[in-house]
Protein backbone atom coordinates (compact mmCIF):
# COMPACT_ATOMS: atom_id res chain seq x y z
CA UNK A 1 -45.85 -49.29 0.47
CA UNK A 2 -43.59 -46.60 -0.68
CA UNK A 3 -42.22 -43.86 1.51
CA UNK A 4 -43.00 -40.44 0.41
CA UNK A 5 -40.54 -37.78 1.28
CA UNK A 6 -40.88 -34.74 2.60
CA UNK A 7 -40.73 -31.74 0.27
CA UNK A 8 -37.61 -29.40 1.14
CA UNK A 9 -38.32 -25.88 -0.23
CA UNK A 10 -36.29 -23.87 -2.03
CA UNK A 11 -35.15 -21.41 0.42
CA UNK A 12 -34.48 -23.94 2.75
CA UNK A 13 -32.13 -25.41 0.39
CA UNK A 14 -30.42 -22.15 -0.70
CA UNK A 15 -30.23 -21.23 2.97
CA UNK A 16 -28.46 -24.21 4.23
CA UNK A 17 -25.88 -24.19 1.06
CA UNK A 18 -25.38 -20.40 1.67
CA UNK A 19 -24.21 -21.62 5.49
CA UNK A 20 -22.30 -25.06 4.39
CA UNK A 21 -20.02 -22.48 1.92
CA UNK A 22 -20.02 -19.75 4.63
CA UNK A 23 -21.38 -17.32 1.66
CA UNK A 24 -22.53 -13.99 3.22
CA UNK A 25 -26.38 -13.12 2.96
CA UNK A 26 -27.77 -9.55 2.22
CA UNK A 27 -28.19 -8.99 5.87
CA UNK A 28 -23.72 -9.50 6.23
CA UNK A 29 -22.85 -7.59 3.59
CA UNK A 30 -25.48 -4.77 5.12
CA UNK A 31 -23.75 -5.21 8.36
CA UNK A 32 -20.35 -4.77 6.77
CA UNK A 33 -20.91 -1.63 4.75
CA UNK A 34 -22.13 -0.03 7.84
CA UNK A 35 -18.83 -1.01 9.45
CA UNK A 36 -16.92 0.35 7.02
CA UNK A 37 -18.78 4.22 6.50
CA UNK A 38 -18.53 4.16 10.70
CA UNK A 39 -14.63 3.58 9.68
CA UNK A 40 -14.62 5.78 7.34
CA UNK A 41 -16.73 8.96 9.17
CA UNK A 42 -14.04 7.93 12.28
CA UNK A 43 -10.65 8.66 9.69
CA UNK A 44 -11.96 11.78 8.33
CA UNK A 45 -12.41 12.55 11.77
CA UNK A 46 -9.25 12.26 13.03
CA UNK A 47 -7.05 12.72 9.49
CA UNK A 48 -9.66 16.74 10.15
CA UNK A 49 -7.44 16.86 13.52
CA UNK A 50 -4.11 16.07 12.33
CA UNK A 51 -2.10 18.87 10.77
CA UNK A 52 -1.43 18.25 7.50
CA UNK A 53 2.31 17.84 5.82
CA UNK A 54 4.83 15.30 5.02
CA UNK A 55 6.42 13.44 8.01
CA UNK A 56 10.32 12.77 7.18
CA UNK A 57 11.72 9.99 9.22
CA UNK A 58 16.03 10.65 10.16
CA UNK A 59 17.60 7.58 8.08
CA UNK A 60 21.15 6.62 7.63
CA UNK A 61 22.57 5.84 4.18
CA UNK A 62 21.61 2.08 5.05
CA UNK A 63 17.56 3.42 6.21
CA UNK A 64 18.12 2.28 9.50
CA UNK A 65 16.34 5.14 11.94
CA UNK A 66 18.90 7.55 13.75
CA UNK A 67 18.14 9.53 16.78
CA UNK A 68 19.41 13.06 16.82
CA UNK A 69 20.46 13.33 13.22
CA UNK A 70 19.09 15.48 10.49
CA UNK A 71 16.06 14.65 8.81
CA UNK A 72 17.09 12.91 5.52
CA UNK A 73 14.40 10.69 4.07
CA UNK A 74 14.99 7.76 1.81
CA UNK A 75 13.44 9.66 -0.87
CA UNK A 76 16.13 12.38 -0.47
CA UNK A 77 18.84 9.56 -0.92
CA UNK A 78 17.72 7.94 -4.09
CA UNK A 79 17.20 11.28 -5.18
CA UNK A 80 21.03 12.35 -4.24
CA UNK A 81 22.10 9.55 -6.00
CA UNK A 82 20.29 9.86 -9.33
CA UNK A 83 21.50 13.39 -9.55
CA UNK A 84 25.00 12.35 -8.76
CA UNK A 85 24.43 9.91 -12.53
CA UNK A 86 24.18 12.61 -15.10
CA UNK A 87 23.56 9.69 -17.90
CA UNK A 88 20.93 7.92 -15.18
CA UNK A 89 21.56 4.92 -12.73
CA UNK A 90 20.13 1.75 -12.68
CA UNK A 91 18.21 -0.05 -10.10
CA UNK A 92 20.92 -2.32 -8.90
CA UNK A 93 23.51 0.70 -8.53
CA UNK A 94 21.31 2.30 -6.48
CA UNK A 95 20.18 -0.62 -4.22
CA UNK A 96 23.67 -1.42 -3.61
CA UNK A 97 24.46 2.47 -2.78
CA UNK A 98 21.27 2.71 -0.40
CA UNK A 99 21.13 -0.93 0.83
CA UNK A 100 17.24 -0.39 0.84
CA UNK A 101 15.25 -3.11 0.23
CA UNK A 102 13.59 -4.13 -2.86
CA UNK A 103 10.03 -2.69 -1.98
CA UNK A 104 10.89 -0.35 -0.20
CA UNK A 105 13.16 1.30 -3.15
CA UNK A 106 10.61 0.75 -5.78
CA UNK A 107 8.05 2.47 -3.33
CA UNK A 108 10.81 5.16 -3.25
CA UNK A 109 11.33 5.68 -6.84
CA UNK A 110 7.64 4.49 -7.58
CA UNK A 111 6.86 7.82 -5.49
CA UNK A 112 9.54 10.41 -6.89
CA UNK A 113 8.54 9.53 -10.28
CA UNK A 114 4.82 10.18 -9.05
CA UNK A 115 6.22 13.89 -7.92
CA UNK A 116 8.02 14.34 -11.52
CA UNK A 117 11.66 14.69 -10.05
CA UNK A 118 12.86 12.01 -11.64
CA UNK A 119 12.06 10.11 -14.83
CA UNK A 120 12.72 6.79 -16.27
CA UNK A 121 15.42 6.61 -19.04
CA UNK A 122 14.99 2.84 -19.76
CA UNK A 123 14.13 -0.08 -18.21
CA UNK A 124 15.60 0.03 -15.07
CA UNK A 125 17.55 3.20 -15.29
CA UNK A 126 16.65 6.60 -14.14
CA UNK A 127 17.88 10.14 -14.50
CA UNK A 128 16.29 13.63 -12.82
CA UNK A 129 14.09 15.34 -14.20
């Protein structure tokens, strides 16, 4: 006599493969999106509240944080320094001047040539614009 196995459906299949792979199901990714507009409805919120305007933290030369000083932002630095370069200034030369890190000073000039105050020359070097 031969042993006749019990049909597994299809769903049943998909459904347990869908759990083994941790793969969300229509139902998560419902879940999530309602997550995130409930997020979102909560930062326009709150960004509504919040005056508007750029906040400048009070840097040294080196971007450490100093109490009491004026409010120089790293922006204002890089920018110092390119206009000091009337032929531009490379990335290196001003790293070295600043003693920003590498993110943080391509943020910087990432950001200042967003604004259009400065432009890029050549690889690497930059001059005002």
């Amino acid at each position: 006599m031969k042993k006749t196995r019990s049909k597994v459906s299809f769903d049943v299949m998909v459904k347990f493969f869908m759990q083994q792979y941790n793969i969300p199901t229509k139902k998560d990714v419902k879940n999530l999106i309602a997550k995130i507009e409930s997020l979102e409805k909560l930062i326009k919120s709150t960004a509504s509240s919040i005056k508007s305007g750029p906040v400048s933290r009070k840097v040294s030369s080196k971007g450490t944080a100093l109490p009491g000083k004026s409010s120089v932002t790293a922006s204002d630095i890089v920018l110092s320094i390119i206009k000091t370069h009337r032929n531009g200034v490379g990335f290196d030369q001003i790293q070295a001047k600043t003693g920003f890190g590498e993110k943080k000073l391509r943020n910087v000039i990432f950001r200042l040539n967003h604004m259009n105050k400065i432009k890029r020359k050549s690889r690497g070097i930059y001059i005002v614009s």
